[in-house]
C-alpha atoms as a PDB file:
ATOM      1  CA  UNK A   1     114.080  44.817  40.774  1.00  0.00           C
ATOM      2  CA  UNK A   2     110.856  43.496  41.112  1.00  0.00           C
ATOM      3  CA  UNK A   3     109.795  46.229  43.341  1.00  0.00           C
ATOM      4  CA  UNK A   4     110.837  48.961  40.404  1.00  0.00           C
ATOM      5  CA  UNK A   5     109.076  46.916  37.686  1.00  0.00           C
ATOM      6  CA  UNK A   6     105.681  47.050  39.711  1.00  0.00           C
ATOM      7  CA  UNK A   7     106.423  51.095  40.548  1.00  0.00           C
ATOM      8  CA  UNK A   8     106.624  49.994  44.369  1.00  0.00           C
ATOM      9  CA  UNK A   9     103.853  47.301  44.235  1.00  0.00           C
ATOM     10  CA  UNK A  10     100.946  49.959  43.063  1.00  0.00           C
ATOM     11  CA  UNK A  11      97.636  49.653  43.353  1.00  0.00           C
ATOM     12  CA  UNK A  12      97.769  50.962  40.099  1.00  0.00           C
ATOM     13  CA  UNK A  13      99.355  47.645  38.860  1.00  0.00           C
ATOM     14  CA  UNK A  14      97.416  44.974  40.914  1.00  0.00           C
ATOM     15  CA  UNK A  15      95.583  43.048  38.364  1.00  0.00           C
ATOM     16  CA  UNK A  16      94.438  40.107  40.921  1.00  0.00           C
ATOM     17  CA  UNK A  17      94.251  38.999  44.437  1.00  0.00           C
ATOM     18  CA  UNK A  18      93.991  35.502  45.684  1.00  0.00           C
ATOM     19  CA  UNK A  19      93.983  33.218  48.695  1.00  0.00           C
ATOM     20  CA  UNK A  20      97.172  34.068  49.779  1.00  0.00           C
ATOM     21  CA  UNK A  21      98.444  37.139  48.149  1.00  0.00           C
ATOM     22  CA  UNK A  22      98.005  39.597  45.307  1.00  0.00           C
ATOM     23  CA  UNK A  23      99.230  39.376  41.743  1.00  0.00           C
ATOM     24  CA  UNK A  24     100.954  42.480  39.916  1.00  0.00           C
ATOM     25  CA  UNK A  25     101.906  43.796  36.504  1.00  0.00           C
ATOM     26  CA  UNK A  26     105.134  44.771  35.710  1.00  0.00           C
ATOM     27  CA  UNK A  27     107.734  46.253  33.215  1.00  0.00           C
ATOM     28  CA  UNK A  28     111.151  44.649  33.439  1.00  0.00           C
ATOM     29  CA  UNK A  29     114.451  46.584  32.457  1.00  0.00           C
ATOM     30  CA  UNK A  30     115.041  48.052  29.003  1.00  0.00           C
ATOM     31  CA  UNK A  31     113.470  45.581  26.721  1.00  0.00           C
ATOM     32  CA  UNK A  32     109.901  46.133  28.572  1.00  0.00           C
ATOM     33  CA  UNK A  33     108.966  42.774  28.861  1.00  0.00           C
ATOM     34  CA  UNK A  34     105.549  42.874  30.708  1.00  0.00           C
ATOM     35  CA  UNK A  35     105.821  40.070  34.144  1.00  0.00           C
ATOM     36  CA  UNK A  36     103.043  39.557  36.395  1.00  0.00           C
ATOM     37  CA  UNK A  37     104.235  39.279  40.146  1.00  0.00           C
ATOM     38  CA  UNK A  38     102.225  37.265  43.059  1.00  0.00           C
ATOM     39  CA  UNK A  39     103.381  38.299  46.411  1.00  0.00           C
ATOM     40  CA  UNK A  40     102.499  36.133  49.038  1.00  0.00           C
ATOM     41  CA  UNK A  41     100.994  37.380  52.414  1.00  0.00           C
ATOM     42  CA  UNK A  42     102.625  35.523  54.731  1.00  0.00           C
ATOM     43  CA  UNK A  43     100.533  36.466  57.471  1.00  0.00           C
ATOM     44  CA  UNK A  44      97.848  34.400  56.017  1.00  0.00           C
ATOM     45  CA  UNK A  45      98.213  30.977  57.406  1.00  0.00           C
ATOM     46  CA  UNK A  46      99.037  28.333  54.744  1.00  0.00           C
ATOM     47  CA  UNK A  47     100.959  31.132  52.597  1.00  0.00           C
ATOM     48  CA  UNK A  48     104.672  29.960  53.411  1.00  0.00           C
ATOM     49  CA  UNK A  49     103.707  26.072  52.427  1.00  0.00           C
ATOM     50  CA  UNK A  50     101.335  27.743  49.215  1.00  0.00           C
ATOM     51  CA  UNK A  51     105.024  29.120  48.332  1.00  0.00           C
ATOM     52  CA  UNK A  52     106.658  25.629  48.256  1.00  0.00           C
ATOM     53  CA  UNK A  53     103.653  24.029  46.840  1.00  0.00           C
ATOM     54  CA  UNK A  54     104.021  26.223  43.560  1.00  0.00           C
ATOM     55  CA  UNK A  55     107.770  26.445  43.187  1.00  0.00           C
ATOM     56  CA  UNK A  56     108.288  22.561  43.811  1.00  0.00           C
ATOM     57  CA  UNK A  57     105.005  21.949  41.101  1.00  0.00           C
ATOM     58  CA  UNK A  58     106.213  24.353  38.582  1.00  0.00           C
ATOM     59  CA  UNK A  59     109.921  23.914  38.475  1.00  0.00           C
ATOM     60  CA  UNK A  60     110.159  20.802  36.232  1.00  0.00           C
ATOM     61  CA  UNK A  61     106.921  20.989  34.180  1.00  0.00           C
ATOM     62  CA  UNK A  62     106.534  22.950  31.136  1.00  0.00           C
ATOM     63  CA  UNK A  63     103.478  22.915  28.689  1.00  0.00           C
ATOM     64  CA  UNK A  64     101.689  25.166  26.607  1.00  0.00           C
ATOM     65  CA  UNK A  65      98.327  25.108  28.503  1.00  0.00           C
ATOM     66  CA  UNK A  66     100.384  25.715  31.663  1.00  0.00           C
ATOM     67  CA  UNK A  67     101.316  29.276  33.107  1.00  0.00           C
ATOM     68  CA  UNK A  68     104.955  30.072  32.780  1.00  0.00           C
ATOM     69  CA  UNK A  69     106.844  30.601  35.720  1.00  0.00           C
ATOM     70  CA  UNK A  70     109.868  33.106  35.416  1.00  0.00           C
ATOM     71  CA  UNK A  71     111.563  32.811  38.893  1.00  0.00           C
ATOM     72  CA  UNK A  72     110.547  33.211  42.641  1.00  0.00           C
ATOM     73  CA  UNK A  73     111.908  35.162  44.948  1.00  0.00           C
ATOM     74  CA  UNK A  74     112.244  34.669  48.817  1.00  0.00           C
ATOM     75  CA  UNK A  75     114.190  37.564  50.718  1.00  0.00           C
ATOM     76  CA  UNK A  76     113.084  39.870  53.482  1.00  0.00           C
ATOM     77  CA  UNK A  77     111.987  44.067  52.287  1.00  0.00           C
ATOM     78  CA  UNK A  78     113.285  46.902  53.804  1.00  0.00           C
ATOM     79  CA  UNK A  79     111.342  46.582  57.248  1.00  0.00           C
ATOM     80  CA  UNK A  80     113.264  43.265  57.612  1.00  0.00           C
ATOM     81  CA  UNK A  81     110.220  41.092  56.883  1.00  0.00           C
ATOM     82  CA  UNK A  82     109.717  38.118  55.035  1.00  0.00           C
ATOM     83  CA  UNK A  83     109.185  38.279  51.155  1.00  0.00           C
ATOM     84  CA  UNK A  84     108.580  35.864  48.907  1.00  0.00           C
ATOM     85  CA  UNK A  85     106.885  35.860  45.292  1.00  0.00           C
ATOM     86  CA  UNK A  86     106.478  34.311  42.218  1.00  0.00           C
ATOM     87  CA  UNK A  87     107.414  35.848  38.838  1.00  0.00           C
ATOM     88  CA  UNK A  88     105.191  34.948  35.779  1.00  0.00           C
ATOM     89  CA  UNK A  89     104.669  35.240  32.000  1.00  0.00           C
ATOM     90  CA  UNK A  90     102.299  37.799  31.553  1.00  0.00           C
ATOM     91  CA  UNK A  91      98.585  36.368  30.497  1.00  0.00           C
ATOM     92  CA  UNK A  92      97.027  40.065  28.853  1.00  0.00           C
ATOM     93  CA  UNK A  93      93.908  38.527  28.656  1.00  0.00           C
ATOM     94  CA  UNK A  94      92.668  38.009  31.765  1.00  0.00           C
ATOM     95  CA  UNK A  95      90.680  34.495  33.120  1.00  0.00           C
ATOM     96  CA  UNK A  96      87.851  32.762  32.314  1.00  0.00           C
ATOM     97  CA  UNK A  97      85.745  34.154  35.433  1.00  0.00           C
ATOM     98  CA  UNK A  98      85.870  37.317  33.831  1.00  0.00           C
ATOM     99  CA  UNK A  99      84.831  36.260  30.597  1.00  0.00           C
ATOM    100  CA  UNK A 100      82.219  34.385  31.696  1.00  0.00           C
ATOM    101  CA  UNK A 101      80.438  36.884  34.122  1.00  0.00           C
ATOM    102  CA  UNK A 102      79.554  40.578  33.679  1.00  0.00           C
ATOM    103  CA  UNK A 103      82.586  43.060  35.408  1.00  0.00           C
ATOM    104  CA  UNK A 104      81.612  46.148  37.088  1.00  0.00           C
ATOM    105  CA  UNK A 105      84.174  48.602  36.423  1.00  0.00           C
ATOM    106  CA  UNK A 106      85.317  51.330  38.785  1.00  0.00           C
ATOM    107  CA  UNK A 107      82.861  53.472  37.401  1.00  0.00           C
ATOM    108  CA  UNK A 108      79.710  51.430  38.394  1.00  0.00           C
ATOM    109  CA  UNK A 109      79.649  50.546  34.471  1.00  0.00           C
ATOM    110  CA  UNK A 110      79.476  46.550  33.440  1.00  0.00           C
ATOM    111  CA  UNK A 111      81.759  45.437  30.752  1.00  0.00           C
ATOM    112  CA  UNK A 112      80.501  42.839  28.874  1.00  0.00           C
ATOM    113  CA  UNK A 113      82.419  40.171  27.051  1.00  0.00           C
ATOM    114  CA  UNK A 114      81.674  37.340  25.618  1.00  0.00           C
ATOM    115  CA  UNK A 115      82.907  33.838  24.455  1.00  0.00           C
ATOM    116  CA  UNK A 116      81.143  31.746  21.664  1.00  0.00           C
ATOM    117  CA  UNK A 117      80.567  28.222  21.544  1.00  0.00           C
ATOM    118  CA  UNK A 118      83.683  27.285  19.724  1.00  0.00           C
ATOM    119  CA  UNK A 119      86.059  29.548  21.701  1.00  0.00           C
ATOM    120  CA  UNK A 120      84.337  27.828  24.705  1.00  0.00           C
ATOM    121  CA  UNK A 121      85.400  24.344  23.153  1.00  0.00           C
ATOM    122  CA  UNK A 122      89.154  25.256  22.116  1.00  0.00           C
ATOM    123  CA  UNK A 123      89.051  26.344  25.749  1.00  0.00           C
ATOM    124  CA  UNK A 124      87.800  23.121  27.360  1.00  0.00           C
ATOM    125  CA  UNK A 125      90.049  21.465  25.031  1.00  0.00           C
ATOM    126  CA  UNK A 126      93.152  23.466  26.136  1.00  0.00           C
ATOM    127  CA  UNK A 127      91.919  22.787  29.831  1.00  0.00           C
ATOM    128  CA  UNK A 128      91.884  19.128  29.102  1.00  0.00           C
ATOM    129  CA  UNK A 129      95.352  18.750  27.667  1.00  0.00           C
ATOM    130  CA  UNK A 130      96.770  20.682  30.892  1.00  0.00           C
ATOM    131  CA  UNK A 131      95.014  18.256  33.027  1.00  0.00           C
ATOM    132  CA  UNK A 132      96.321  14.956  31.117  1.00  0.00           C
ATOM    133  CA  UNK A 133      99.708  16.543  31.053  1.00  0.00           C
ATOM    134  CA  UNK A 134      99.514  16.757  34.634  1.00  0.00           C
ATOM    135  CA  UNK A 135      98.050  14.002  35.706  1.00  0.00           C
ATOM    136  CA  UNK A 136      99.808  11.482  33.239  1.00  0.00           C
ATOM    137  CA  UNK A 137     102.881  12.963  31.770  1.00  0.00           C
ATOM    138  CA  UNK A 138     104.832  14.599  34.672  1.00  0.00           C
ATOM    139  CA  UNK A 139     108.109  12.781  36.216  1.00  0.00           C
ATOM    140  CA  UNK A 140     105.747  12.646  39.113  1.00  0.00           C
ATOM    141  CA  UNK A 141     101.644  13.108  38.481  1.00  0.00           C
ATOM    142  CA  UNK A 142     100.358  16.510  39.620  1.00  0.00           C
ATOM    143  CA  UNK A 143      96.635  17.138  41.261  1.00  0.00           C
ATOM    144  CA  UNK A 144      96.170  20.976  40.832  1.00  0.00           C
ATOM    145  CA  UNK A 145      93.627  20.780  43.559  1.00  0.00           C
ATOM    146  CA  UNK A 146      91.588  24.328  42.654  1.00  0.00           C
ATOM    147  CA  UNK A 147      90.741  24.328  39.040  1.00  0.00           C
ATOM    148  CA  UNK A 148      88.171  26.886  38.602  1.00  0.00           C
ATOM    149  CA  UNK A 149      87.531  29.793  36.071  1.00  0.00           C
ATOM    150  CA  UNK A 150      89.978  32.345  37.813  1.00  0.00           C
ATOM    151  CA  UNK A 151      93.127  30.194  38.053  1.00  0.00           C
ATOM    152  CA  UNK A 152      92.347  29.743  33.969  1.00  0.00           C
ATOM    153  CA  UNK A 153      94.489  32.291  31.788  1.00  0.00           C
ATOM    154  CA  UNK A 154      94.904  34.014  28.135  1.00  0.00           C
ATOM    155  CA  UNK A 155      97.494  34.606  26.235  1.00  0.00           C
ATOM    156  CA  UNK A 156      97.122  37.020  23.009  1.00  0.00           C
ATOM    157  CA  UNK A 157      95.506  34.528  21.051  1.00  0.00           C
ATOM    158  CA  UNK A 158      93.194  33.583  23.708  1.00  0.00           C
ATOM    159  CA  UNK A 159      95.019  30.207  24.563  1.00  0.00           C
ATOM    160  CA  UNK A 160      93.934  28.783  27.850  1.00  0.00           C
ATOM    161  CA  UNK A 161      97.074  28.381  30.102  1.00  0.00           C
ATOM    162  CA  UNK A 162      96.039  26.788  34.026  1.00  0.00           C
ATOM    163  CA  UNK A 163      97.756  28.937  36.725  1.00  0.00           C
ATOM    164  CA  UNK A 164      98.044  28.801  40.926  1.00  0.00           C
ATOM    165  CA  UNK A 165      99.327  26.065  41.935  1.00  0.00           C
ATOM    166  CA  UNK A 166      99.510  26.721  45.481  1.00  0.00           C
ATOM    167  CA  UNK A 167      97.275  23.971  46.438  1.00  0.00           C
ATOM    168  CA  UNK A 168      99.401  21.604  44.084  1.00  0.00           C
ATOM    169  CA  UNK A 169      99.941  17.711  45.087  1.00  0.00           C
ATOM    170  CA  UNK A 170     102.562  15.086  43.681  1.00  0.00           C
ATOM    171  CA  UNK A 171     100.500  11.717  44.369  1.00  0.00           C
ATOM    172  CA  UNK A 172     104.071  10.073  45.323  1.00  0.00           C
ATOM    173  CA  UNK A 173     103.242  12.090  48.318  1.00  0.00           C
ATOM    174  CA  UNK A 174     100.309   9.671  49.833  1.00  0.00           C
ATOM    175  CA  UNK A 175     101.420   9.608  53.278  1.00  0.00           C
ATOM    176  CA  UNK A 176     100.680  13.203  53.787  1.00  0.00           C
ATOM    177  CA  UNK A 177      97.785  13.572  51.590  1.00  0.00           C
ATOM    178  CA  UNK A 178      95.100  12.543  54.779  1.00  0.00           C
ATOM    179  CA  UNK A 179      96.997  14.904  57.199  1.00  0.00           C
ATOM    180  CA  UNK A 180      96.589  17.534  53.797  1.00  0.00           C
ATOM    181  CA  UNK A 181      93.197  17.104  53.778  1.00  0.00           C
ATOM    182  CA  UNK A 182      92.225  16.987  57.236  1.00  0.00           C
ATOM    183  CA  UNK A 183      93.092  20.401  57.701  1.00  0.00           C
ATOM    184  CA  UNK A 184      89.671  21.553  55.897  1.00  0.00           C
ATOM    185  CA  UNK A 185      88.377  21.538  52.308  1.00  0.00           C
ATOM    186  CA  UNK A 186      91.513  21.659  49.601  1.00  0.00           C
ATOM    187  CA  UNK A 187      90.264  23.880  46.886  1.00  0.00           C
ATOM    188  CA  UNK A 188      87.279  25.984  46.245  1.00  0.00           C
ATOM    189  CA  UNK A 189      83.949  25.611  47.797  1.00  0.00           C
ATOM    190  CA  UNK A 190      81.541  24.704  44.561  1.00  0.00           C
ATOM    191  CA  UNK A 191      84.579  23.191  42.480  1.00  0.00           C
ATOM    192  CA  UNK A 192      85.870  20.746  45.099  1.00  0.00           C
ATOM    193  CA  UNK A 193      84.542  17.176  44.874  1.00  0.00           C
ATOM    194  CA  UNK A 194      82.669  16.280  47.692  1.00  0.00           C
ATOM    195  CA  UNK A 195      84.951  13.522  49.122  1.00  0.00           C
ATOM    196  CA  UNK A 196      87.640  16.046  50.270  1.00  0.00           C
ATOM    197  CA  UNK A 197      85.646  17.693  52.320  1.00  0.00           C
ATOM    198  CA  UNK A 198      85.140  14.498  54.327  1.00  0.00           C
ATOM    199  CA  UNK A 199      89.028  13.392  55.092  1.00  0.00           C
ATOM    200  CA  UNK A 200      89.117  11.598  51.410  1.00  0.00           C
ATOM    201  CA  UNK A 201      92.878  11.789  49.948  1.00  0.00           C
ATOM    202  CA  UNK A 202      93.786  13.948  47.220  1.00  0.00           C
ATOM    203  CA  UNK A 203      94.105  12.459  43.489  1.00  0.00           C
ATOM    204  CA  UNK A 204      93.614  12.972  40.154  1.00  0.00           C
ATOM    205  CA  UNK A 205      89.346  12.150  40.058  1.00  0.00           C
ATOM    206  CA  UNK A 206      89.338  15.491  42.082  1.00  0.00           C
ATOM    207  CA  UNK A 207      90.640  17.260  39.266  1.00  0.00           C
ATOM    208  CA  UNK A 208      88.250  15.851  36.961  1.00  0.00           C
ATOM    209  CA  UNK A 209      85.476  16.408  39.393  1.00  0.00           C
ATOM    210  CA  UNK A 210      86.403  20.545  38.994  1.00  0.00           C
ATOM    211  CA  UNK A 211      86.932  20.131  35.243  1.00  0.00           C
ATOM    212  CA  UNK A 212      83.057  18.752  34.776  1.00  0.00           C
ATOM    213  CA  UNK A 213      81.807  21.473  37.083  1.00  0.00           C
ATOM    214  CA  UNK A 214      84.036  23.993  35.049  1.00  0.00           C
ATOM    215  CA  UNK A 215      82.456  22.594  31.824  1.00  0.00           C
ATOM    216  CA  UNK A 216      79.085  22.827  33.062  1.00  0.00           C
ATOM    217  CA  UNK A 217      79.196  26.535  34.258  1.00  0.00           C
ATOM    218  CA  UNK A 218      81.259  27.460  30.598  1.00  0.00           C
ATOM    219  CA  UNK A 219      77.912  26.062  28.903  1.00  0.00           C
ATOM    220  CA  UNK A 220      75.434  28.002  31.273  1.00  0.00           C
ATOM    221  CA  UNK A 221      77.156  30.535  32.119  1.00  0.00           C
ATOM    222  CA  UNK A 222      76.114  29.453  36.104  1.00  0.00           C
ATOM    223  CA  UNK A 223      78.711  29.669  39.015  1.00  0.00           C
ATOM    224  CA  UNK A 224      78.075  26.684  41.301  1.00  0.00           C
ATOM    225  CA  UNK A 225      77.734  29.101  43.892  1.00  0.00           C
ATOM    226  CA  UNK A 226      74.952  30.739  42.451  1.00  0.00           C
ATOM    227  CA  UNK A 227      72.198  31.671  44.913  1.00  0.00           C
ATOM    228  CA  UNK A 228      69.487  29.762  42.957  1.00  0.00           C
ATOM    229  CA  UNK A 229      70.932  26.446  44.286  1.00  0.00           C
ATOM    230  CA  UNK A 230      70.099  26.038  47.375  1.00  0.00           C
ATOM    231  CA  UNK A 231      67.094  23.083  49.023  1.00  0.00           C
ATOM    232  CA  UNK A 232      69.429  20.344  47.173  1.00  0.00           C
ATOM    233  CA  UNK A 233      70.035  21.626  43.813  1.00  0.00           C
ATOM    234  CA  UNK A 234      73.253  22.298  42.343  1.00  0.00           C
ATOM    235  CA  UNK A 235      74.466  22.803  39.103  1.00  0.00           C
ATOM    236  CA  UNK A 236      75.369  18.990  38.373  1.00  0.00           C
ATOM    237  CA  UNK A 237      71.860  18.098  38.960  1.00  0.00           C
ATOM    238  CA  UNK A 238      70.810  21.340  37.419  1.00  0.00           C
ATOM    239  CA  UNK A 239      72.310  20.276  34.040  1.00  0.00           C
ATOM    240  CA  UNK A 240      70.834  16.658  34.240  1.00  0.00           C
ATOM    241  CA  UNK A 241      67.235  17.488  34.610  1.00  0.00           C
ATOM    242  CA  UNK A 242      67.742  19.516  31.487  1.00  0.00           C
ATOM    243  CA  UNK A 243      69.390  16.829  29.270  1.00  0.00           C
ATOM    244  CA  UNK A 244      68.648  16.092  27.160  1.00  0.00           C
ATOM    245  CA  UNK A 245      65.703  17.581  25.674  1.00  0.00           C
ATOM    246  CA  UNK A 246      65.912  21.202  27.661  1.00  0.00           C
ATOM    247  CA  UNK A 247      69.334  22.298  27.207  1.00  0.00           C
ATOM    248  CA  UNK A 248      68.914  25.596  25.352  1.00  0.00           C
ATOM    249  CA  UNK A 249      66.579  26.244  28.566  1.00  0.00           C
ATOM    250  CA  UNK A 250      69.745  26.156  30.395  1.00  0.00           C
ATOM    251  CA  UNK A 251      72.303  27.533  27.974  1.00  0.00           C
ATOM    252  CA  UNK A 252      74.268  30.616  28.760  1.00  0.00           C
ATOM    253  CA  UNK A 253      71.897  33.297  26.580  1.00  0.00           C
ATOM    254  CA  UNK A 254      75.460  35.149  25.599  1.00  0.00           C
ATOM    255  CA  UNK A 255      76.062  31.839  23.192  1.00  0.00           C
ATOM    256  CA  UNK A 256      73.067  33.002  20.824  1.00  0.00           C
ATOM    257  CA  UNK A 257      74.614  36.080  20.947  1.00  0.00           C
ATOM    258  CA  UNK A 258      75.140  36.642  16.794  1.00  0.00           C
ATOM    259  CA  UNK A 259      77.641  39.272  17.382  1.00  0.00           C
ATOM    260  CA  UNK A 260      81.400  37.852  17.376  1.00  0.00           C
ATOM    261  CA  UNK A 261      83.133  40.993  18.437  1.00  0.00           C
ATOM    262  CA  UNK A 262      83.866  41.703  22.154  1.00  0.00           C
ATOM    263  CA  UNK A 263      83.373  44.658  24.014  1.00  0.00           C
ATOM    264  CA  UNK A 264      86.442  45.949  24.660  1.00  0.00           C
ATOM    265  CA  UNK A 265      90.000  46.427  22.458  1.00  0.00           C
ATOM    266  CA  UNK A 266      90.269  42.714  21.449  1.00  0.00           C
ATOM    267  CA  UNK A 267      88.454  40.810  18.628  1.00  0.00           C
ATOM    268  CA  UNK A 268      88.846  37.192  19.596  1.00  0.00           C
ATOM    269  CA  UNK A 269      88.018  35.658  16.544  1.00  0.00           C
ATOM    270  CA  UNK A 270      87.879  31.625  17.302  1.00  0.00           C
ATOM    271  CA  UNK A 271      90.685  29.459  15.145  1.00  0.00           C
ATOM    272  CA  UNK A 272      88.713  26.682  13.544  1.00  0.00           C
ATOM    273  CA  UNK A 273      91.923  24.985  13.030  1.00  0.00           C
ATOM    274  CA  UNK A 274      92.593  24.464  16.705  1.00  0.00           C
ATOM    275  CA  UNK A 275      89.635  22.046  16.834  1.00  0.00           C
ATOM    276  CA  UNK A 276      91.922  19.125  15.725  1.00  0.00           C
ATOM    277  CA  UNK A 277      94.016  19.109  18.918  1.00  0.00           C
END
């Protein structure tokens, strides 16, 4: 089924690859309901546990800021190998790493797009509400563990929904979190808090740690990886010798942008009545 929906796992249909595996679109039976797929690669090490991480996170936890999982799937294809993936609601919007940052097409062309300030804040709000969900009203707290721009979805109205939860913890789950950890830095390198990366366990500051870095790089439009910080700057400290008197110094220059529209088929205009969430 899943192999006819994607037209035999196309390149055509490959919308995003990750740590460990690649994510497709697809058309399911008569009704056309649009899926996205994520096959795992499991010969990448860590794929098989990435697998178990997302279906045990994901089965019992449903919210509206959260990525919808359809089903999994773990079989073998027809050379007898291994096979397992993850079936999703669609997100035909793409993430916030491409919104933020310039695309280069196929073509050698950039596609711009652009978010303004209050789209920005509905999606930092949206973010937010994920994360407390998680962390607070779960039958057992979640740490996402790798919150960064591409794991950050939209749906046709341009709702922020927080996706891949391979790296996914329950904090009932102390007594492995150390061993977790000590295998080498859980997350992304510029997102992660600082503490993992020496042996510290897993918990819920982490994810707070990637939401402020997340918030920072939404306002200036700066990836913490960026190859201006380097000799001990970074984009915390980057932010603080600007506040609070040199922030427009630092500001992403596509916020003053006056035009609303996007580049591209879809007019995002911001909902001024989602500010009260």
């Amino acid at each position: 089924m899943l192999l006819k929906a994607t037209d035999g796992f196309s390149t055509a249909n490959l919308i995003g690859v990750g740590s460990f595996g690649s994510v497709y679109k697809g058309i399911l039976g008569e009704d056309g309901s649009i899926i996205a797929v994520k096959v795992l690669n499991l010969q990448r090490r860590g794929a098989s546990r990435s697998f178990s991480s997302e279906c045990e996170a994901l089965k019992n936890i449903r919210h509206r800021n959260l990525v919808k999982i359809i089903t999994s799937c773990s079989s073998v294809d027809f050379h007898g190998n291994d096979f397992k993936a993850l079936v999703y609601e669609f997100m035909p919007n793409g993430n916030l790493e491409n919104w933020l940052h310039d695309l280069e097409t196929d073509f050698g062309q950039v596609e711009i797009q652009n978010l303004n300030l209050l789209q920005r804040i509905n999606i930092a709000i949206d973010v937010a509400c994920a994360l407390d969900y998680l962390h607070h009203h779960c039958p057992m707290p979640v740490v996402h563990c790798d919150l960064k721009p591409s794991n950050i979805l939209f749906d046709y109205d341009m709702i922020a929904h927080v996706g891949d939860f391979g790296l996914a913890k329950f904090l009932l789950e102390q007594t492995n979190l150390k061993q977790s950890s000590s295998i080498g830095i859980r997350g992304t390198i510029g997102y992660t808090p600082p503490e993992y990366g020496l042996g510290s366990e897993v918990s819920t500051k982490g994810d707070v740690y990637s939401y402020g870095i997340l918030l920072l790089e939404m306002i200036t439009g700066k990836r913490p990886t960026d190859s201006m910080f380097d000799g001990g700057l970074n984009l915390h400290n980057y932010a603080s010798i600007a506040w609070p008197n040199r922030v427009l110094e630092i500001a992403d220059p596509k916020l003053f942008n006056n035009n609303d529209e996007v580049i591209g088929n879809h007019n995002c205009t911001p909902k001024i009545e989602r500010m009260s969430v």
